[in-house]
C-alpha atoms as a PDB file:
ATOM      1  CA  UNK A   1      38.584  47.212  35.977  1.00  0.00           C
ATOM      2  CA  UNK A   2      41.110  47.768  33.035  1.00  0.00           C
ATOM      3  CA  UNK A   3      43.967  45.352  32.099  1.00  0.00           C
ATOM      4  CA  UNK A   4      46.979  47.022  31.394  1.00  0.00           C
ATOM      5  CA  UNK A   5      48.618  47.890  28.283  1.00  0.00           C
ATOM      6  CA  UNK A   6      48.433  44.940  25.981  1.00  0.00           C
ATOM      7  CA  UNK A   7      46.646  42.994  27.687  1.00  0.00           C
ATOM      8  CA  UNK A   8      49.223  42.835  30.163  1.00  0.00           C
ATOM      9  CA  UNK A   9      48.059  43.139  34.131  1.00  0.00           C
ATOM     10  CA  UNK A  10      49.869  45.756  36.033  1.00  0.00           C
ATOM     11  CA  UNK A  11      51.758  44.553  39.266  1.00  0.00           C
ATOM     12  CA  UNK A  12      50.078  44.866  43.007  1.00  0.00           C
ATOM     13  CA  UNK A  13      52.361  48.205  43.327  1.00  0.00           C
ATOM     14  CA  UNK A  14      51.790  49.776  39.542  1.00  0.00           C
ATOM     15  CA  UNK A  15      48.004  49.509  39.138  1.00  0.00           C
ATOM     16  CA  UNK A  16      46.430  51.183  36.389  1.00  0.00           C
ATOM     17  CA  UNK A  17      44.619  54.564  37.266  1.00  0.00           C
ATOM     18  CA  UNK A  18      40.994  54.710  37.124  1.00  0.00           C
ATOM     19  CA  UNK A  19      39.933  56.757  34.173  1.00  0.00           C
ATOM     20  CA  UNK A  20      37.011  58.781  33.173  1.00  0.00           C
ATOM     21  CA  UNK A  21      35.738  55.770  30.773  1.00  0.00           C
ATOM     22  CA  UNK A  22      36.020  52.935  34.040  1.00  0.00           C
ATOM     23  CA  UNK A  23      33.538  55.158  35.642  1.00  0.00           C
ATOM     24  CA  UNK A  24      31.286  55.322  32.716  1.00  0.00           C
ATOM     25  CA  UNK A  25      31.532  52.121  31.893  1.00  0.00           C
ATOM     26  CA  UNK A  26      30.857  50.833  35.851  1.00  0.00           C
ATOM     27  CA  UNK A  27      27.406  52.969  35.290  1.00  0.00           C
ATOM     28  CA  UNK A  28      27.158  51.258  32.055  1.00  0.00           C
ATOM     29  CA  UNK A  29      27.102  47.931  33.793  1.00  0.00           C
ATOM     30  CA  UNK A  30      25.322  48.955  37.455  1.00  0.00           C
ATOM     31  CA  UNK A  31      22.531  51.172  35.091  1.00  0.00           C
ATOM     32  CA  UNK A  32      21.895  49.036  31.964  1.00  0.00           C
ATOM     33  CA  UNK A  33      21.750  52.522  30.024  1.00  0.00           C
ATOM     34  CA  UNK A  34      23.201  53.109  27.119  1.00  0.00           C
ATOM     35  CA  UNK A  35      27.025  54.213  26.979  1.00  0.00           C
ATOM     36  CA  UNK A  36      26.108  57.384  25.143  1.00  0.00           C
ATOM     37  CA  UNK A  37      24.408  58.451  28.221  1.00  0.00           C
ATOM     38  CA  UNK A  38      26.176  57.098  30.444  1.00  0.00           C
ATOM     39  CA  UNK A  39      29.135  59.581  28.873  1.00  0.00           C
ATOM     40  CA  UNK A  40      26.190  61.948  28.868  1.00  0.00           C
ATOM     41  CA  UNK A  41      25.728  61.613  32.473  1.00  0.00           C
ATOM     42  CA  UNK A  42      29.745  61.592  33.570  1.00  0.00           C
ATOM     43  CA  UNK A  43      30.203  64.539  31.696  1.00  0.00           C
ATOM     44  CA  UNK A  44      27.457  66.378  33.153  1.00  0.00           C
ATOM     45  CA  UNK A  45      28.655  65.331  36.607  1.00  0.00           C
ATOM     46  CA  UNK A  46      31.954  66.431  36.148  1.00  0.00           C
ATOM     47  CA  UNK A  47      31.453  69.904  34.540  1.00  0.00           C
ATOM     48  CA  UNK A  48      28.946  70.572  36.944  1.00  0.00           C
ATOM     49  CA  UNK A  49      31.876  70.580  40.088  1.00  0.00           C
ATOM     50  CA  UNK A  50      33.859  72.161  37.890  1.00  0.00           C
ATOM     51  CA  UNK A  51      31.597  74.931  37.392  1.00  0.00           C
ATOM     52  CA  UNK A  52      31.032  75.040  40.794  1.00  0.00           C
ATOM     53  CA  UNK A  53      34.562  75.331  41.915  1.00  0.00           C
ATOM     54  CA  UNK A  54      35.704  78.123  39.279  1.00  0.00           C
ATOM     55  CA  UNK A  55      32.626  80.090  41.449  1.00  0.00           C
ATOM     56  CA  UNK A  56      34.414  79.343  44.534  1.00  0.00           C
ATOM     57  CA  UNK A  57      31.578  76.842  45.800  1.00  0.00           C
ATOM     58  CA  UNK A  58      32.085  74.137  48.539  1.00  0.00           C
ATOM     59  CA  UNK A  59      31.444  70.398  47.156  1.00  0.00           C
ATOM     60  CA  UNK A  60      30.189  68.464  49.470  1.00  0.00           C
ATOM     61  CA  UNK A  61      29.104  64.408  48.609  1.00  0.00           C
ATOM     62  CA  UNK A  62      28.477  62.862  52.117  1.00  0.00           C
ATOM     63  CA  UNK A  63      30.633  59.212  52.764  1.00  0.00           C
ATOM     64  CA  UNK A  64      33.204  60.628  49.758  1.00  0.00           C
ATOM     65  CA  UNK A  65      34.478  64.232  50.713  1.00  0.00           C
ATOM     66  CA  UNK A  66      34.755  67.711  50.206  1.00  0.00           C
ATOM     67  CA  UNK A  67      35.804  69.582  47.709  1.00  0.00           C
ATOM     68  CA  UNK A  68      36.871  73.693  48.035  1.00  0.00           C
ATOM     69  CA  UNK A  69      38.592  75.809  46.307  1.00  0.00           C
ATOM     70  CA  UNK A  70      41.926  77.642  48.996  1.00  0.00           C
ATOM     71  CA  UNK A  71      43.622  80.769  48.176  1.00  0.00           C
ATOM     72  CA  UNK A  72      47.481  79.860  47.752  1.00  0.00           C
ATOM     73  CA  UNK A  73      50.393  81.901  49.127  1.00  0.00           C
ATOM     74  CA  UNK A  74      52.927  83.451  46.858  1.00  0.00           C
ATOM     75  CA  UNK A  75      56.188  81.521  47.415  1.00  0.00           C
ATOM     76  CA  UNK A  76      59.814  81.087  45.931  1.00  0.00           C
ATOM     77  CA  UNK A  77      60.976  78.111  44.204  1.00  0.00           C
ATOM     78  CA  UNK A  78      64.123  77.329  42.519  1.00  0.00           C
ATOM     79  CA  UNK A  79      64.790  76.729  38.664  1.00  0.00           C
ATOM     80  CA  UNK A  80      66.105  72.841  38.949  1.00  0.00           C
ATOM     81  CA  UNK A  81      68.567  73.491  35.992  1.00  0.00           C
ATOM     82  CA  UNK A  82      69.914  76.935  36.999  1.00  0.00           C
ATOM     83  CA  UNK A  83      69.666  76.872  40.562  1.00  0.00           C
ATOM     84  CA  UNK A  84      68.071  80.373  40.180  1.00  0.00           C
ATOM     85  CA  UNK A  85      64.931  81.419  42.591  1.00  0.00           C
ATOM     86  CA  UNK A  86      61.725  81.850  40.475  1.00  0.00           C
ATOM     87  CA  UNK A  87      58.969  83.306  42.119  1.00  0.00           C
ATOM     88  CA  UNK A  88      55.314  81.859  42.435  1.00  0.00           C
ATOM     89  CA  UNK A  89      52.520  84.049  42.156  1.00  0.00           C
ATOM     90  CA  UNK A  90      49.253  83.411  44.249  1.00  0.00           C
ATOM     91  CA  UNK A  91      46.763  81.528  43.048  1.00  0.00           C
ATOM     92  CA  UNK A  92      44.124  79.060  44.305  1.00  0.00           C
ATOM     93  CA  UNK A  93      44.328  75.643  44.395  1.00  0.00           C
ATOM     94  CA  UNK A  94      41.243  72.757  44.380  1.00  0.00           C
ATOM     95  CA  UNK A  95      41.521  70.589  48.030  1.00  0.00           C
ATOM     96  CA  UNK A  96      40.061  67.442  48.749  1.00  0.00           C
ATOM     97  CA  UNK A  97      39.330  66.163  52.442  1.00  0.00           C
ATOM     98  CA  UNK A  98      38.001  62.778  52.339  1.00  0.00           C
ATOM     99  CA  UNK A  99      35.006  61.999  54.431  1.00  0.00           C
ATOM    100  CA  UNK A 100      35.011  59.393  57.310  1.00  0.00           C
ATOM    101  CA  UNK A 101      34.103  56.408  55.301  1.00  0.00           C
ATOM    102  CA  UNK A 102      36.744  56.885  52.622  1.00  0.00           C
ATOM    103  CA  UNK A 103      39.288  57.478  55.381  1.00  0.00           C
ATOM    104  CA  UNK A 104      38.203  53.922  56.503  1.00  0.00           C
ATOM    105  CA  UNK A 105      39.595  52.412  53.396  1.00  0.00           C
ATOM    106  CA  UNK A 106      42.390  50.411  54.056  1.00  0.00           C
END
């Protein structure tokens, strides 16, 4: 969708990511609305799952994925510069299975 920086295209292997404004710009282009809304709509989109995962709520969008929100373990990890253990408190973390369809992507 994007070129890369300066006009330059990325190689097969270093693609650019696909940003927040490639989607709104895509429903730009698929819509015909207005890129204010479109923005509008994104935004709405997105802070709506987020809302929904900070309450522990199940995402689903059938032929994408799902969305949940795990409980993570505590754990011990190591300081890379001293070597010393650090440890890691529980938390939760946001996990993403990918429905049958996006699985298919090759």
């Amino acid at each position: 969708m994007r070129s890369g920086a300066l006009g330059k295209t990325p190689p097969a292997s270093q693609e650019a990511p696909l940003i927040k404004l490639d989607i709104v710009n895509e429903v730009v282009n698929r819509t015909g609305i207005t890129k204010t809304k479109a923005e509008m709509a994104v935004e709405t989109v997105f802070e709506s799952m987020k809302r929904a995962l900070a309450q522990g709520e199940r995402i689903e969008l059938r032929g994408f994925g799902i969305f949940n929100v795990r409980p993570r373990k505590t754990g011990i990890g190591r300081n890379p510069r001293t070597g010393s253990e650090v440890a890691i408190p529980p938390g939760k973390a946001v996990r993403f299975k990918p429905g049958k369809e996006l699985q298919a992507l090759e």
